[in-house]
Protein backbone atom coordinates (compact mmCIF):
# COMPACT_ATOMS: atom_id res chain seq x y z
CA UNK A 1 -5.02 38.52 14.50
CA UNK A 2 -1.91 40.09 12.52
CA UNK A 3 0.45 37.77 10.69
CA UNK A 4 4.18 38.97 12.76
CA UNK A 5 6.11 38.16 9.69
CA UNK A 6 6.76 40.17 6.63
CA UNK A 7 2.88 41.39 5.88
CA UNK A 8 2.16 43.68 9.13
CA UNK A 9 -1.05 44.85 8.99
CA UNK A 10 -2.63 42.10 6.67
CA UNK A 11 -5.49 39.62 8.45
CA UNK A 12 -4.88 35.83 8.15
CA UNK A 13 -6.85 33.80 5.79
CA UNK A 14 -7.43 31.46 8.61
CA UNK A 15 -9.24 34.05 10.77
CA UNK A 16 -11.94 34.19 8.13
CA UNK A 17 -12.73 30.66 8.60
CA UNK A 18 -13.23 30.80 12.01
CA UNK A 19 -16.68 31.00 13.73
CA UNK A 20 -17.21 33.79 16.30
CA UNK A 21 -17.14 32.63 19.64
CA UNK A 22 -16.18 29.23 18.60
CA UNK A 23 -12.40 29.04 19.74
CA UNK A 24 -10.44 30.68 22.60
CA UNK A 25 -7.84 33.27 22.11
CA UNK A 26 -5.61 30.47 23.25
CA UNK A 27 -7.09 28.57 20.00
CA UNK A 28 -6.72 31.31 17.80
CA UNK A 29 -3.45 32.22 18.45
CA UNK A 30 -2.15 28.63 18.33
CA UNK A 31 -4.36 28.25 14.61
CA UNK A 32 -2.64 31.61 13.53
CA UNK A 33 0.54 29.48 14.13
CA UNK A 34 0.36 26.58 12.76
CA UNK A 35 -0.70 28.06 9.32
CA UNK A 36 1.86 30.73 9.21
CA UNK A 37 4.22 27.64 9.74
CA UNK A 38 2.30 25.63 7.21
CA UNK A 39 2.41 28.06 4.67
CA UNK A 40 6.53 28.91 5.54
CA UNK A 41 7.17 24.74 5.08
CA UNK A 42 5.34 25.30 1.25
CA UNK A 43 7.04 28.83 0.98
CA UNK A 44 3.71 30.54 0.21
CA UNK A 45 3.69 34.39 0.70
CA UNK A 46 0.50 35.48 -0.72
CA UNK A 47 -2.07 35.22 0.85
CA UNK A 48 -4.78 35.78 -1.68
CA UNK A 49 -2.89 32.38 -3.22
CA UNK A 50 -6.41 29.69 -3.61
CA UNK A 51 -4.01 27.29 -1.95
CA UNK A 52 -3.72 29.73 1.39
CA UNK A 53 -7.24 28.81 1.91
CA UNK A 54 -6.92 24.67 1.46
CA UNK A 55 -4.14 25.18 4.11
CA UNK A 56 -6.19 27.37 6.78
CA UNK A 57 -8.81 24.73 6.48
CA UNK A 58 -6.02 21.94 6.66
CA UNK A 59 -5.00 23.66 9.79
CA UNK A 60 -8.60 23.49 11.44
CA UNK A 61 -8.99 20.33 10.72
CA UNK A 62 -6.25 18.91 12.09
CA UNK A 63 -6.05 21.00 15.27
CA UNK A 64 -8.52 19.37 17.26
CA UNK A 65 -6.35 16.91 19.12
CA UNK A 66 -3.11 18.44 18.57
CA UNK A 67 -1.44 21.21 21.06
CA UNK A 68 1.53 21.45 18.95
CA UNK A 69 1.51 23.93 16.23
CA UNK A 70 4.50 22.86 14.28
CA UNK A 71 2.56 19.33 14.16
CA UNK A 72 -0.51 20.52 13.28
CA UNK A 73 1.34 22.57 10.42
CA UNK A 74 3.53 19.18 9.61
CA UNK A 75 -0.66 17.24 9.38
CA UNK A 76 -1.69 20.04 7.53
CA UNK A 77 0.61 19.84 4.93
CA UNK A 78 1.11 16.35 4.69
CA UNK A 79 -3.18 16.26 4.72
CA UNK A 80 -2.70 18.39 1.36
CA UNK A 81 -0.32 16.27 -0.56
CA UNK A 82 2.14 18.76 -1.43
């Protein structure tokens, strides 16, 4: 997966955390979401930022029972304290 914003070409953090074979497309795609949202709400842009990494594993924590990904991005966040 590709972040669509301003960094074409450069992988998501999140994508790294994931296990192969462990989530959907449908998963992926809707993880890839919710942390580019997360990290737009705490206006982080690079991604080799320590605190890209607490928010991709925010994210996949909180995505289990959520469909949503601008609430799993709101959990995330609000999991992190920031």
């Amino acid at each position: 997966m590709y972040f669509r914003g301003g960094l074409r070409g450069a992988a998501m953090p999140i994508n790294r955390l994931l296990k192969d074979g462990e989530h959907t497309p449908d998963q992926i795609a809707r993880l890839n979401k919710a942390f580019s949202l997360a990290l737009q709400s705490l206006s982080l842009v690079d991604r080799n930022d320590p605190l890209c990494e607490m928010v991709a594993r925010k994210v996949i924590e909180v995505a289990d029972a959520i469909e949503d990904p601008r609430e799993i991005a709101g959990k995330a966040v609000k999991r992190i304290g920031l």
